[in-house]
PDB file of N, CA and C in Angstrom:
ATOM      1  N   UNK A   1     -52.984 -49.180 -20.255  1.00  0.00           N
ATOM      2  CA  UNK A   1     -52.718 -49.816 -18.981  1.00  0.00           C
ATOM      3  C   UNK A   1     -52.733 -51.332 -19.182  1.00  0.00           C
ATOM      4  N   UNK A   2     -51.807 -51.806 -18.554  1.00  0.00           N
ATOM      5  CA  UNK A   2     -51.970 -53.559 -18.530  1.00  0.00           C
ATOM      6  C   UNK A   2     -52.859 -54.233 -17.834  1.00  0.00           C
ATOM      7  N   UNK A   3     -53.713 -55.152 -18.022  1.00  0.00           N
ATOM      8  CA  UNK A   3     -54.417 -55.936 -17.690  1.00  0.00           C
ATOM      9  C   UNK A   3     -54.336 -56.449 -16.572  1.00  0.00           C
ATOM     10  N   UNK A   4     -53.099 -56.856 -16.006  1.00  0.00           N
ATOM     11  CA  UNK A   4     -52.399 -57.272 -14.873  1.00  0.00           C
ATOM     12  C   UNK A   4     -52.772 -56.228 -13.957  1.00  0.00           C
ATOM     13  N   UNK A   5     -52.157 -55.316 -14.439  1.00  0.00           N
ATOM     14  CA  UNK A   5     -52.654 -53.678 -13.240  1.00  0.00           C
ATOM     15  C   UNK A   5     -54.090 -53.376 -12.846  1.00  0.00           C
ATOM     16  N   UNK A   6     -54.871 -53.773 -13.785  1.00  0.00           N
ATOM     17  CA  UNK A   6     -55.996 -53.694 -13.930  1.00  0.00           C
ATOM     18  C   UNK A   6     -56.915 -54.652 -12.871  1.00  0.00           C
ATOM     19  N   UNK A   7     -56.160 -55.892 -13.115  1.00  0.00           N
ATOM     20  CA  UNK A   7     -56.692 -56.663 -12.317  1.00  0.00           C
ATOM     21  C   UNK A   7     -56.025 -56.749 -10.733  1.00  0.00           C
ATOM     22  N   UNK A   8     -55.270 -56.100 -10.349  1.00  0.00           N
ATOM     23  CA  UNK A   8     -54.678 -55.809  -9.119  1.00  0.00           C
ATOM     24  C   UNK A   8     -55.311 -54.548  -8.789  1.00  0.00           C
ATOM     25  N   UNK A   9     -55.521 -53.785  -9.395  1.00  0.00           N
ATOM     26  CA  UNK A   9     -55.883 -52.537  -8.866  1.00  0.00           C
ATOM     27  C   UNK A   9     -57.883 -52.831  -8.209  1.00  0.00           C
ATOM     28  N   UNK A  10     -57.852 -53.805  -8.807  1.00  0.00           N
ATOM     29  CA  UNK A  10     -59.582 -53.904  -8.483  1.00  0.00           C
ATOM     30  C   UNK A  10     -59.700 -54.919  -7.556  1.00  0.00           C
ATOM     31  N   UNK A  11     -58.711 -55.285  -6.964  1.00  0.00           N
ATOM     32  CA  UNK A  11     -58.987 -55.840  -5.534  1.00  0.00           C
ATOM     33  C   UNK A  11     -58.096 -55.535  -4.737  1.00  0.00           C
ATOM     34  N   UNK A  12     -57.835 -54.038  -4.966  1.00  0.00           N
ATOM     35  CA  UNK A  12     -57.264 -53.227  -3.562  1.00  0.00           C
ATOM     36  C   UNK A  12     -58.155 -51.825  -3.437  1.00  0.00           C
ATOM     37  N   UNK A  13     -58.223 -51.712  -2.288  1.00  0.00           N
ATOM     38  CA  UNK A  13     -58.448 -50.381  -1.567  1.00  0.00           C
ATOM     39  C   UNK A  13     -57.934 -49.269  -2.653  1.00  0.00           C
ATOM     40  N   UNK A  14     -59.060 -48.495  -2.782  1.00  0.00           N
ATOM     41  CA  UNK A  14     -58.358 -46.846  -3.435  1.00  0.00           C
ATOM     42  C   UNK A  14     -58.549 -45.810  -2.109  1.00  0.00           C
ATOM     43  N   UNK A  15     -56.778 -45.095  -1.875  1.00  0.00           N
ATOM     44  CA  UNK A  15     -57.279 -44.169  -0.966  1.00  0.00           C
ATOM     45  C   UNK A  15     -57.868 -42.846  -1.180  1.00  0.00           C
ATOM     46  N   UNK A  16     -58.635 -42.187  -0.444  1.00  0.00           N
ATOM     47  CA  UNK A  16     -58.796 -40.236  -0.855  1.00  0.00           C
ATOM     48  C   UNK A  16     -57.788 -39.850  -1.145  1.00  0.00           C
ATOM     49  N   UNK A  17     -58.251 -38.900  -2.312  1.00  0.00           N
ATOM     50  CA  UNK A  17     -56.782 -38.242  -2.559  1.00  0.00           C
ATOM     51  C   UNK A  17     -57.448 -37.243  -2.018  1.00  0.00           C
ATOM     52  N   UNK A  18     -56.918 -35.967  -2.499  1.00  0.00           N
ATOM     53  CA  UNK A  18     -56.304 -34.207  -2.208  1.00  0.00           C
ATOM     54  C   UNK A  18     -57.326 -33.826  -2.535  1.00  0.00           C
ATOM     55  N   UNK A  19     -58.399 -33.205  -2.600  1.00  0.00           N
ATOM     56  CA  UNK A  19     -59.474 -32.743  -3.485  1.00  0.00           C
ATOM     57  C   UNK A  19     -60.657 -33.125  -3.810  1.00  0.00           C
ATOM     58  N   UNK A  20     -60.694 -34.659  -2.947  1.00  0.00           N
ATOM     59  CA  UNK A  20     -61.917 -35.411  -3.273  1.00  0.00           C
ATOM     60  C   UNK A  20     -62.963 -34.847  -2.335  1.00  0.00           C
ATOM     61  N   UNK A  21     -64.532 -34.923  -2.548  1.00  0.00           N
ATOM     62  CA  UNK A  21     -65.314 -34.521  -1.491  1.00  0.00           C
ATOM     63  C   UNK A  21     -65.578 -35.555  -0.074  1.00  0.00           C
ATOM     64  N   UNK A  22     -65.406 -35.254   1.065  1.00  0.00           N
ATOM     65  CA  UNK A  22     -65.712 -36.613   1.575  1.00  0.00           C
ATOM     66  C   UNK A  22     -66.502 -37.645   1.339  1.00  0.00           C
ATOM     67  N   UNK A  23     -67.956 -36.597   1.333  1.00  0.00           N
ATOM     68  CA  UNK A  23     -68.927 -37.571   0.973  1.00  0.00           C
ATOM     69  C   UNK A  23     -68.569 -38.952   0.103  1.00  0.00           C
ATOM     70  N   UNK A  24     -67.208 -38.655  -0.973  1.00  0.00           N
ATOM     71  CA  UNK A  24     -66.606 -39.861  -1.386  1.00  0.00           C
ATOM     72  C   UNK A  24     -65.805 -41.146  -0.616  1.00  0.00           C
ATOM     73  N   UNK A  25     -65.545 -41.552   0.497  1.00  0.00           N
ATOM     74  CA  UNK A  25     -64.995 -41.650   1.760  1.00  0.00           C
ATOM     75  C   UNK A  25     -65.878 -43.020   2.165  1.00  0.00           C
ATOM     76  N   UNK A  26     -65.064 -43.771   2.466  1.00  0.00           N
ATOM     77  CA  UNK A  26     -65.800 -45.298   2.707  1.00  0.00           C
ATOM     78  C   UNK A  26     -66.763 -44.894   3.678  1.00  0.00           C
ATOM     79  N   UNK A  27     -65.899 -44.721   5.049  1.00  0.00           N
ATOM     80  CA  UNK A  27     -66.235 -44.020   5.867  1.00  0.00           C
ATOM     81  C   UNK A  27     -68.161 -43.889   6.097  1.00  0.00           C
ATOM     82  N   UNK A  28     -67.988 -42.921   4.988  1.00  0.00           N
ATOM     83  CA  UNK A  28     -69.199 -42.159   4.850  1.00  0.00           C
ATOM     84  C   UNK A  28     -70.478 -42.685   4.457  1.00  0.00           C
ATOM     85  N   UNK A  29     -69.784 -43.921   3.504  1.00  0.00           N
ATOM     86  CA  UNK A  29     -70.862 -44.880   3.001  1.00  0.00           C
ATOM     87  C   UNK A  29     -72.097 -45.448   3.736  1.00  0.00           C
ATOM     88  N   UNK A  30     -72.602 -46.573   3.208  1.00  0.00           N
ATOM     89  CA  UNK A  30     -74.086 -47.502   3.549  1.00  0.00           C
ATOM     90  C   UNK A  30     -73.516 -48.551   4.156  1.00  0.00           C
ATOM     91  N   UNK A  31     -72.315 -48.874   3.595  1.00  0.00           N
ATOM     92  CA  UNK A  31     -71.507 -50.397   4.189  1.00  0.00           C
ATOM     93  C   UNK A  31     -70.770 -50.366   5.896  1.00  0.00           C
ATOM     94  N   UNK A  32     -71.046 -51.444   6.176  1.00  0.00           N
ATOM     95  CA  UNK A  32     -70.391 -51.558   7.985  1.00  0.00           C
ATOM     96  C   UNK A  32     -69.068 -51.207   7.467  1.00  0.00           C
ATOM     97  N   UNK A  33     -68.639 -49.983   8.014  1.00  0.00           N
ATOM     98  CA  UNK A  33     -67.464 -49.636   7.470  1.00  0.00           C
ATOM     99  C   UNK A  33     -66.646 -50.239   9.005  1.00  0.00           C
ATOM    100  N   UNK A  34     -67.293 -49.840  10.043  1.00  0.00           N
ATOM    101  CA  UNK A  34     -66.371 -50.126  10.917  1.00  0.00           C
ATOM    102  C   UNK A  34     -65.775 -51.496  11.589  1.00  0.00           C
ATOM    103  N   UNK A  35     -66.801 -52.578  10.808  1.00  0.00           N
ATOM    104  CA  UNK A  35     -66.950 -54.180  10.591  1.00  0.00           C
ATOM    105  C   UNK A  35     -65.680 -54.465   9.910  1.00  0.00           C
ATOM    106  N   UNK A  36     -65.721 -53.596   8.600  1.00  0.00           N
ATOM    107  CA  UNK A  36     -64.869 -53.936   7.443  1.00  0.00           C
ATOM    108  C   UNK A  36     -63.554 -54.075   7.630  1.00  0.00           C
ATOM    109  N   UNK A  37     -63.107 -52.165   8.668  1.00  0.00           N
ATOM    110  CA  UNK A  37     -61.858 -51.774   9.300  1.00  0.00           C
ATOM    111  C   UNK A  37     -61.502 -52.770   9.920  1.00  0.00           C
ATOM    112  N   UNK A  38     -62.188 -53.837  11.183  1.00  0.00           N
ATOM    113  CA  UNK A  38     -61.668 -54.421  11.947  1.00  0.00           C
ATOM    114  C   UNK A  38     -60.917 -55.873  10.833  1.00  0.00           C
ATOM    115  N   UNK A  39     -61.364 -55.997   9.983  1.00  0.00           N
ATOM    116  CA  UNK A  39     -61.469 -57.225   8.951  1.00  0.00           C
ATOM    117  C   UNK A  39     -59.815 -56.840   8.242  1.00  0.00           C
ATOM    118  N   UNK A  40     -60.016 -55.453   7.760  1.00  0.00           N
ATOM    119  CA  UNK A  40     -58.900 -54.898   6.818  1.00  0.00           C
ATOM    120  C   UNK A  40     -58.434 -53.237   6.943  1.00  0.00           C
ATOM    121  N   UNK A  41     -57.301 -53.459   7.631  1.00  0.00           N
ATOM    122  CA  UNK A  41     -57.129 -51.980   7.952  1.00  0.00           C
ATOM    123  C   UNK A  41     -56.766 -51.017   6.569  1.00  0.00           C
ATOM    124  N   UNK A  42     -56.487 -51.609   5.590  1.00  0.00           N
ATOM    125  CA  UNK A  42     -56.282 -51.093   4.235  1.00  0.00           C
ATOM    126  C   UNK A  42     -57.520 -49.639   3.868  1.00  0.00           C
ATOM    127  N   UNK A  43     -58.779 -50.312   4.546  1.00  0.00           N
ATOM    128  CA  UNK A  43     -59.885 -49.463   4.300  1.00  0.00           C
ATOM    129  C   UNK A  43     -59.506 -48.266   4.941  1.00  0.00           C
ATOM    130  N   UNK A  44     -58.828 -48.206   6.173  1.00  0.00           N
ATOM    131  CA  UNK A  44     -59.162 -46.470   6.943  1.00  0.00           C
ATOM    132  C   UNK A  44     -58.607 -45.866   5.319  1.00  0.00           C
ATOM    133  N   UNK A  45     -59.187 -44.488   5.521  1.00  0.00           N
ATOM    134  CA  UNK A  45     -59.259 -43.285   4.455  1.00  0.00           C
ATOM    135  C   UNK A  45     -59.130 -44.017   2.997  1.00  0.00           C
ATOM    136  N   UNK A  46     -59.865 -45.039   2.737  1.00  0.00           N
ATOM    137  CA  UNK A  46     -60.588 -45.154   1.537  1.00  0.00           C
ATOM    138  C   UNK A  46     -61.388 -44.526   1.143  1.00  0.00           C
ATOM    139  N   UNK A  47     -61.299 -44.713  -0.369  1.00  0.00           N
ATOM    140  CA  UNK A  47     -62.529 -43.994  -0.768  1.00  0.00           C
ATOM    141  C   UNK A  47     -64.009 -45.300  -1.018  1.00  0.00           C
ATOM    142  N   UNK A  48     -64.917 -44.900  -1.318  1.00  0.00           N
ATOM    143  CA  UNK A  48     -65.996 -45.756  -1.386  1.00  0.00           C
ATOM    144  C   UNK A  48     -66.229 -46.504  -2.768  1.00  0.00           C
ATOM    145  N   UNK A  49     -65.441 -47.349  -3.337  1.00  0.00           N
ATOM    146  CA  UNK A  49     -65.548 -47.635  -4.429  1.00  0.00           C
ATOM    147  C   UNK A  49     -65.180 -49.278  -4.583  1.00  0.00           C
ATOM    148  N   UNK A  50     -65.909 -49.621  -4.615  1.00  0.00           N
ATOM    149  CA  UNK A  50     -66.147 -51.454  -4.639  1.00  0.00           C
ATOM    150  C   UNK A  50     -64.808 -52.289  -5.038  1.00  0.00           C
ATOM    151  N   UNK A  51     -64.688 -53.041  -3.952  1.00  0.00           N
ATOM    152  CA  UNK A  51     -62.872 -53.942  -4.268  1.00  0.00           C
ATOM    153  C   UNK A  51     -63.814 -55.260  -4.553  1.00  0.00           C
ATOM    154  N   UNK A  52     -63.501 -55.423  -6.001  1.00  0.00           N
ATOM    155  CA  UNK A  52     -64.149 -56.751  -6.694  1.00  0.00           C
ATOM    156  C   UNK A  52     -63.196 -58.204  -6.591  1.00  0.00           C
ATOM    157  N   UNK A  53     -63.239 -59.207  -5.949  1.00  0.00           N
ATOM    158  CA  UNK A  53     -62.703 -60.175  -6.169  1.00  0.00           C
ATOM    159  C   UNK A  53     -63.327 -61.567  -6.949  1.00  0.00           C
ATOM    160  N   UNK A  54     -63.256 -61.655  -8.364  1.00  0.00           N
ATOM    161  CA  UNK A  54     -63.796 -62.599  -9.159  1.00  0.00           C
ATOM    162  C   UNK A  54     -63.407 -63.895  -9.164  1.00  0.00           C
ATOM    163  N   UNK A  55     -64.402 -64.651  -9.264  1.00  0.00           N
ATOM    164  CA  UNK A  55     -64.063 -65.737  -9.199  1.00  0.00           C
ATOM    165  C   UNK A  55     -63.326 -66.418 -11.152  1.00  0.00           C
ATOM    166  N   UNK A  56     -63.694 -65.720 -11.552  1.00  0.00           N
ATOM    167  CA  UNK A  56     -63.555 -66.372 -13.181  1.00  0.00           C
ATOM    168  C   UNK A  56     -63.329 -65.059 -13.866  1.00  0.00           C
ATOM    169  N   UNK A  57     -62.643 -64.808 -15.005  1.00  0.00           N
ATOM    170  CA  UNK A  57     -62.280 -64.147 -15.684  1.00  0.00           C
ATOM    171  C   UNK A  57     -62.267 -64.549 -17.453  1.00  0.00           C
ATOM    172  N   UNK A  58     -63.375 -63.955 -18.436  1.00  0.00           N
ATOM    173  CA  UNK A  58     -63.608 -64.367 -19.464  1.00  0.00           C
ATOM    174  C   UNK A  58     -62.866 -63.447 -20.567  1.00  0.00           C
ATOM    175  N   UNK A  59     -61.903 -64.336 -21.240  1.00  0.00           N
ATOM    176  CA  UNK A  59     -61.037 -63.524 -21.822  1.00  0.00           C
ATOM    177  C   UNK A  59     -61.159 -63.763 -23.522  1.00  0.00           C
ATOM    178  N   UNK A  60     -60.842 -62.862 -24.426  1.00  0.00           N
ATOM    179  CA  UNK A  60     -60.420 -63.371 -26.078  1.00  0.00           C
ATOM    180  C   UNK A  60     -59.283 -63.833 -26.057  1.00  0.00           C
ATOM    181  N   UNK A  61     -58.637 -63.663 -27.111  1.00  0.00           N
ATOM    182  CA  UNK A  61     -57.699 -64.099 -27.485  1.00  0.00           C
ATOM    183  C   UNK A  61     -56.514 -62.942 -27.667  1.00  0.00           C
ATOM    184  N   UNK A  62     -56.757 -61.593 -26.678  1.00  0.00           N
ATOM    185  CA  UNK A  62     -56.023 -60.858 -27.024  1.00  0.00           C
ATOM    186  C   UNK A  62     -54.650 -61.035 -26.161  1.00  0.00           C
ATOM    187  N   UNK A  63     -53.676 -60.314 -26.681  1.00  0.00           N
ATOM    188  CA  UNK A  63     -51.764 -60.859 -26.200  1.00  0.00           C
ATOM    189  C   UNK A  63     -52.073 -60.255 -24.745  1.00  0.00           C
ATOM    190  N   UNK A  64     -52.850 -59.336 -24.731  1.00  0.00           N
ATOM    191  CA  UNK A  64     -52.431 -58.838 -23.321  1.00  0.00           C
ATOM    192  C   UNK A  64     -53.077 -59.880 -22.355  1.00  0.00           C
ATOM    193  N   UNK A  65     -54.037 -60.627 -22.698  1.00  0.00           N
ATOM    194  CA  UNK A  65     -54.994 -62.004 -21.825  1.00  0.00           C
ATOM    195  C   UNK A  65     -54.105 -62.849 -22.091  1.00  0.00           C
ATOM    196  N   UNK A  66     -53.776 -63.228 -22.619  1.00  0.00           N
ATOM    197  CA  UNK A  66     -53.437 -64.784 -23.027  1.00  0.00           C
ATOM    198  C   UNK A  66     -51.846 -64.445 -22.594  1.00  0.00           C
ATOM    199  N   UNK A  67     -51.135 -63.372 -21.821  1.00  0.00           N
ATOM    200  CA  UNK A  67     -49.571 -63.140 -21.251  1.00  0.00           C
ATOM    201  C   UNK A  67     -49.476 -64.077 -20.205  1.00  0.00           C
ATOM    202  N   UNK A  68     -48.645 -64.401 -20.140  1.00  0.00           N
ATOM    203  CA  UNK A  68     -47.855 -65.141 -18.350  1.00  0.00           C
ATOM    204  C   UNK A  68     -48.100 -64.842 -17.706  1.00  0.00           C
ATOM    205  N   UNK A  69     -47.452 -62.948 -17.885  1.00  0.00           N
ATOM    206  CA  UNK A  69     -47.413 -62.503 -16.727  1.00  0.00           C
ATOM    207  C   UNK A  69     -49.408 -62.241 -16.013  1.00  0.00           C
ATOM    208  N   UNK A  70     -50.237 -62.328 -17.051  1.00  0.00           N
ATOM    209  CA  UNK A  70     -51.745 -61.885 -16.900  1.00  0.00           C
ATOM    210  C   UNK A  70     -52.300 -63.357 -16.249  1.00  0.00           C
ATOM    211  N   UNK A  71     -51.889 -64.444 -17.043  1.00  0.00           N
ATOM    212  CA  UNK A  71     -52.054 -65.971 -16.512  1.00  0.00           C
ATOM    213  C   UNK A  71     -51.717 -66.282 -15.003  1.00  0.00           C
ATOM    214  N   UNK A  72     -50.444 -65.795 -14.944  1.00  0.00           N
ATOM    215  CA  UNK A  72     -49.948 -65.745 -13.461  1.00  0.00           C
ATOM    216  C   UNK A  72     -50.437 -65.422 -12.586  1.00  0.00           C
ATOM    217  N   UNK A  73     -50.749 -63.852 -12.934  1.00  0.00           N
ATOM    218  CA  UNK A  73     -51.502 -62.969 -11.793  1.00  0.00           C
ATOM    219  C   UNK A  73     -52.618 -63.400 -11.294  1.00  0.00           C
ATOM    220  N   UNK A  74     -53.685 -64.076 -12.576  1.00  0.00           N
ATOM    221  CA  UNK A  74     -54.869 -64.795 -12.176  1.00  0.00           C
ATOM    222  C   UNK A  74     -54.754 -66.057 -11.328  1.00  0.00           C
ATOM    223  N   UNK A  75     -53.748 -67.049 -11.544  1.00  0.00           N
ATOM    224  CA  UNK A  75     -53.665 -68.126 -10.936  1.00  0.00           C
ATOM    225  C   UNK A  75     -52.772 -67.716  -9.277  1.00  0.00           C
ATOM    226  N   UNK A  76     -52.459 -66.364  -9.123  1.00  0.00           N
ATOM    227  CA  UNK A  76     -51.882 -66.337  -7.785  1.00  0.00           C
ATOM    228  C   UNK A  76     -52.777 -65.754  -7.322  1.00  0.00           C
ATOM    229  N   UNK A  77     -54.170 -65.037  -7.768  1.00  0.00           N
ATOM    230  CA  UNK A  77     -55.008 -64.483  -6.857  1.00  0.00           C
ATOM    231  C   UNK A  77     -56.009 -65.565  -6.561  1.00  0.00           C
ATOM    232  N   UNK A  78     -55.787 -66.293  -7.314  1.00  0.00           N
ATOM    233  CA  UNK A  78     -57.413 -67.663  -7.345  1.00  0.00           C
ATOM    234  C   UNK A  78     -58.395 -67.396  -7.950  1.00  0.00           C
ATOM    235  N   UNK A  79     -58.001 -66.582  -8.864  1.00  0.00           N
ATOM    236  CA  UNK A  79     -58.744 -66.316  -9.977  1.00  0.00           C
ATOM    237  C   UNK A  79     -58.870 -67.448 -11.850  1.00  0.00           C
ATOM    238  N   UNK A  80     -59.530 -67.776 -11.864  1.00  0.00           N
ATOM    239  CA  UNK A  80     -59.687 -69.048 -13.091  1.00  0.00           C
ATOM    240  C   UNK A  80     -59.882 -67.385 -13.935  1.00  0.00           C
ATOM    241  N   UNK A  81     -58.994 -68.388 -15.392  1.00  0.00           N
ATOM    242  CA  UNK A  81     -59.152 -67.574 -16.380  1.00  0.00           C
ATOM    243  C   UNK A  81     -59.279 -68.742 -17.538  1.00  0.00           C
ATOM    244  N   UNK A  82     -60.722 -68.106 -18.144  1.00  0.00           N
ATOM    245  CA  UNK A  82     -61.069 -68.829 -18.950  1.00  0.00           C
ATOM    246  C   UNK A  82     -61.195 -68.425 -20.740  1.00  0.00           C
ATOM    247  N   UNK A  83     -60.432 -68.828 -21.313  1.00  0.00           N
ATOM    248  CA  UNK A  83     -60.572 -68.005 -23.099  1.00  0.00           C
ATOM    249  C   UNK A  83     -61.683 -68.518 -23.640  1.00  0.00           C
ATOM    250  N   UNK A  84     -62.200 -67.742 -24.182  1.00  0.00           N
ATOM    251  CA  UNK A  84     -62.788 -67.983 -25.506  1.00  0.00           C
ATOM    252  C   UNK A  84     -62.405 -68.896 -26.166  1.00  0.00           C
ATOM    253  N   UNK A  85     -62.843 -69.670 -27.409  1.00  0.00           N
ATOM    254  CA  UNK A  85     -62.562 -70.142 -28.280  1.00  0.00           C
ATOM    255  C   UNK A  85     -62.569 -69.659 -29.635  1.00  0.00           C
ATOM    256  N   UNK A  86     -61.491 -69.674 -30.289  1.00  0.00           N
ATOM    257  CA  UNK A  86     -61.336 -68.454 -31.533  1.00  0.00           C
ATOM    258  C   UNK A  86     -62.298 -69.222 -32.576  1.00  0.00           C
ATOM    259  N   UNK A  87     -62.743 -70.443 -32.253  1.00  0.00           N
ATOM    260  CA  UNK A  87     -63.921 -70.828 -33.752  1.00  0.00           C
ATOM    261  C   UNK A  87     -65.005 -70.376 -33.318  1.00  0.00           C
ATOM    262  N   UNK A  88     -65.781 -69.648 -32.254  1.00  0.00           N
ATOM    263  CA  UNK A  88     -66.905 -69.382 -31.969  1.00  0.00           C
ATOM    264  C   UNK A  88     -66.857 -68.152 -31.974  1.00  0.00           C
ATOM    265  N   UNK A  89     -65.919 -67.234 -32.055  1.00  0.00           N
ATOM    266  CA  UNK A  89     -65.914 -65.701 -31.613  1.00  0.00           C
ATOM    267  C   UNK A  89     -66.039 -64.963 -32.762  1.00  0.00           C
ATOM    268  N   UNK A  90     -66.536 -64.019 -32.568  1.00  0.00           N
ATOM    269  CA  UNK A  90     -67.097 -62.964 -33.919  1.00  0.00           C
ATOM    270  C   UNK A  90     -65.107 -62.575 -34.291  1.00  0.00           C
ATOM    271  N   UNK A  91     -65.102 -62.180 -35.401  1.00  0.00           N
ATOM    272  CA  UNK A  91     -63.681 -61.757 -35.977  1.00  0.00           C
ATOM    273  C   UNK A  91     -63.482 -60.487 -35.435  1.00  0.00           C
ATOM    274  N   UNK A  92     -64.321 -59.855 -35.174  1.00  0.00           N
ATOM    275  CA  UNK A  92     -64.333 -58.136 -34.986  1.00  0.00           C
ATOM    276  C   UNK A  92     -65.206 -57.704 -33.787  1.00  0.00           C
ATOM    277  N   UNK A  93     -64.849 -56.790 -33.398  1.00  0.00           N
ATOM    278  CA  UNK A  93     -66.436 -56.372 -32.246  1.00  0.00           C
ATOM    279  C   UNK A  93     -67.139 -55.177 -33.304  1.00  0.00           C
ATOM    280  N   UNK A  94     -68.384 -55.423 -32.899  1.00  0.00           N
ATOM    281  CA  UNK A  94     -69.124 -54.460 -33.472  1.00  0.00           C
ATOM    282  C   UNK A  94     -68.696 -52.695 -34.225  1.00  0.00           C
ATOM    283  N   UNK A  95     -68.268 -52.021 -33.570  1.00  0.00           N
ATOM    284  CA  UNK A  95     -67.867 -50.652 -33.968  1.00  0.00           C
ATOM    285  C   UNK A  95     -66.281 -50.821 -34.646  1.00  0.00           C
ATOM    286  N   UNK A  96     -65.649 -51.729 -34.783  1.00  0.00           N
ATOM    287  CA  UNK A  96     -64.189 -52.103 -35.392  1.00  0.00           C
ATOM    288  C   UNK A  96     -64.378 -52.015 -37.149  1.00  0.00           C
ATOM    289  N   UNK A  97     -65.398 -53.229 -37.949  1.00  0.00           N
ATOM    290  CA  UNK A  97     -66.074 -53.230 -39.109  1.00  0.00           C
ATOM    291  C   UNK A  97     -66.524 -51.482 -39.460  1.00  0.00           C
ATOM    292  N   UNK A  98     -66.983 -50.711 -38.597  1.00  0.00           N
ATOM    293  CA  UNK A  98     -67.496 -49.584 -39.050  1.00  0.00           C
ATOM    294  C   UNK A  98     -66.202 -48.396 -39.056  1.00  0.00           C
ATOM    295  N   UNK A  99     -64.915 -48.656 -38.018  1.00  0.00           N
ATOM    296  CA  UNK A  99     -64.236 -47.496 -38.548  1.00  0.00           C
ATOM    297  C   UNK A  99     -62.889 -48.143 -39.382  1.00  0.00           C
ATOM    298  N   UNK A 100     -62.715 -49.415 -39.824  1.00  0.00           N
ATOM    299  CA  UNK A 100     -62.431 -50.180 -40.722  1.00  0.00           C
ATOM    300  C   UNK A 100     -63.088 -48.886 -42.246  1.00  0.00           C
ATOM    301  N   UNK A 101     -64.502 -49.519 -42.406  1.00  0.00           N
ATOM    302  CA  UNK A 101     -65.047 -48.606 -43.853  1.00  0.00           C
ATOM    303  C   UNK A 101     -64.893 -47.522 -43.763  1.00  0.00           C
ATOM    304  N   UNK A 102     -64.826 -46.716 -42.353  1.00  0.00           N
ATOM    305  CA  UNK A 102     -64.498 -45.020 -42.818  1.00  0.00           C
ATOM    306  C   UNK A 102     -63.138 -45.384 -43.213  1.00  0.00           C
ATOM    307  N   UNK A 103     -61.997 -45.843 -42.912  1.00  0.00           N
ATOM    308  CA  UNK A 103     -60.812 -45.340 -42.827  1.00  0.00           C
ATOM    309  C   UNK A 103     -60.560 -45.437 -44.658  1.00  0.00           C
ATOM    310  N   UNK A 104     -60.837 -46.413 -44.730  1.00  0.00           N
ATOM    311  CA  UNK A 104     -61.255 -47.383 -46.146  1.00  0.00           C
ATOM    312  C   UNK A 104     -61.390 -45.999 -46.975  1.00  0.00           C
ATOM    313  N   UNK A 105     -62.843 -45.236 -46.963  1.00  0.00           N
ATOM    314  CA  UNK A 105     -62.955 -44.517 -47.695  1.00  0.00           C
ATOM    315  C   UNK A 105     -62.231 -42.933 -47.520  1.00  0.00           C
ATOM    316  N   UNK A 106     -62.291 -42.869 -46.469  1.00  0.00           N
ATOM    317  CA  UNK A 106     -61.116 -41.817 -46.145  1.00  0.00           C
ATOM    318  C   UNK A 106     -59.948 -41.445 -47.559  1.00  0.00           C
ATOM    319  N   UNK A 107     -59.033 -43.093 -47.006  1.00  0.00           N
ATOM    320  CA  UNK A 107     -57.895 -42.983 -48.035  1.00  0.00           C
ATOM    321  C   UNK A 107     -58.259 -42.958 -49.018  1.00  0.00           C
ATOM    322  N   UNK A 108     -59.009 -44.095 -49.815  1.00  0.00           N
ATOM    323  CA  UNK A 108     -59.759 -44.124 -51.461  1.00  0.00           C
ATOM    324  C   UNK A 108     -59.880 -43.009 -51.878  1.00  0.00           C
ATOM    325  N   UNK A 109     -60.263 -41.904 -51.078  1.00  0.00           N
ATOM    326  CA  UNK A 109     -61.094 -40.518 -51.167  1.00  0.00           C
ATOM    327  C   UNK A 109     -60.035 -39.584 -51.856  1.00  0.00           C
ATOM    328  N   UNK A 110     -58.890 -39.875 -50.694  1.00  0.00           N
ATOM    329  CA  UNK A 110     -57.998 -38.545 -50.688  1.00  0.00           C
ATOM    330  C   UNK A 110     -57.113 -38.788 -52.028  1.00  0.00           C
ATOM    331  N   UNK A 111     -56.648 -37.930 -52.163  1.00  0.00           N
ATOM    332  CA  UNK A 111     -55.457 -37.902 -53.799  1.00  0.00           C
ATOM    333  C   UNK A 111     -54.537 -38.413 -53.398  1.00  0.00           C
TER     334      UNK A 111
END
């Protein structure tokens, strides 16, 4: 999934689908739901699952962060996006180095 989607999808409303239990159902929740409705009608038949709007966004250096179209999206929601700096950042994340050496010995292994 793209990043872009990712970050649109988490500051909109998810509705119930087909099969869900209500108890999943904004509705149903702890939150002034009926406060919220008057605020954003998007909520009727939501489900209860937190619409995050960030103020800052901390990114690497990967193509899908550092896109236009991902740059864009952040600067039209009012969202700051801020990179890393590639002289301070580890080369690898942790579990990458470890299936790096299996793969390593894997092949070495095989005939």
């Amino acid at each position: 999934m793209d990043a872009t989607q990712l970050l649109a999808q988490m500051m909109v409303p998810v509705p119930i689908r087909p099969g869900w239990a209500e108890a999943l159902a904004m509705e149903r929740s702890v939150v002034p739901y009926e406060r919220l409705l008057s605020v954003d009608a998007r909520l009727e038949g939501a489900a209860a699952r937190p619409v995050i709007t960030p103020q800052t966004i901390m990114v690497d250096q990967g193509n899908v962060f550092v896109s236009s179209s991902f740059i864009a999206a952040c600067k039209s929601l009012g969202v700051s996006c801020s990179r890393r700096c590639r002289a301070t950042d580890r080369p690898r994340g942790t579990d990458e180095p470890v299936r790096a050496s299996s793969t390593t010995a894997r092949t070495t292994a095989s005939p």
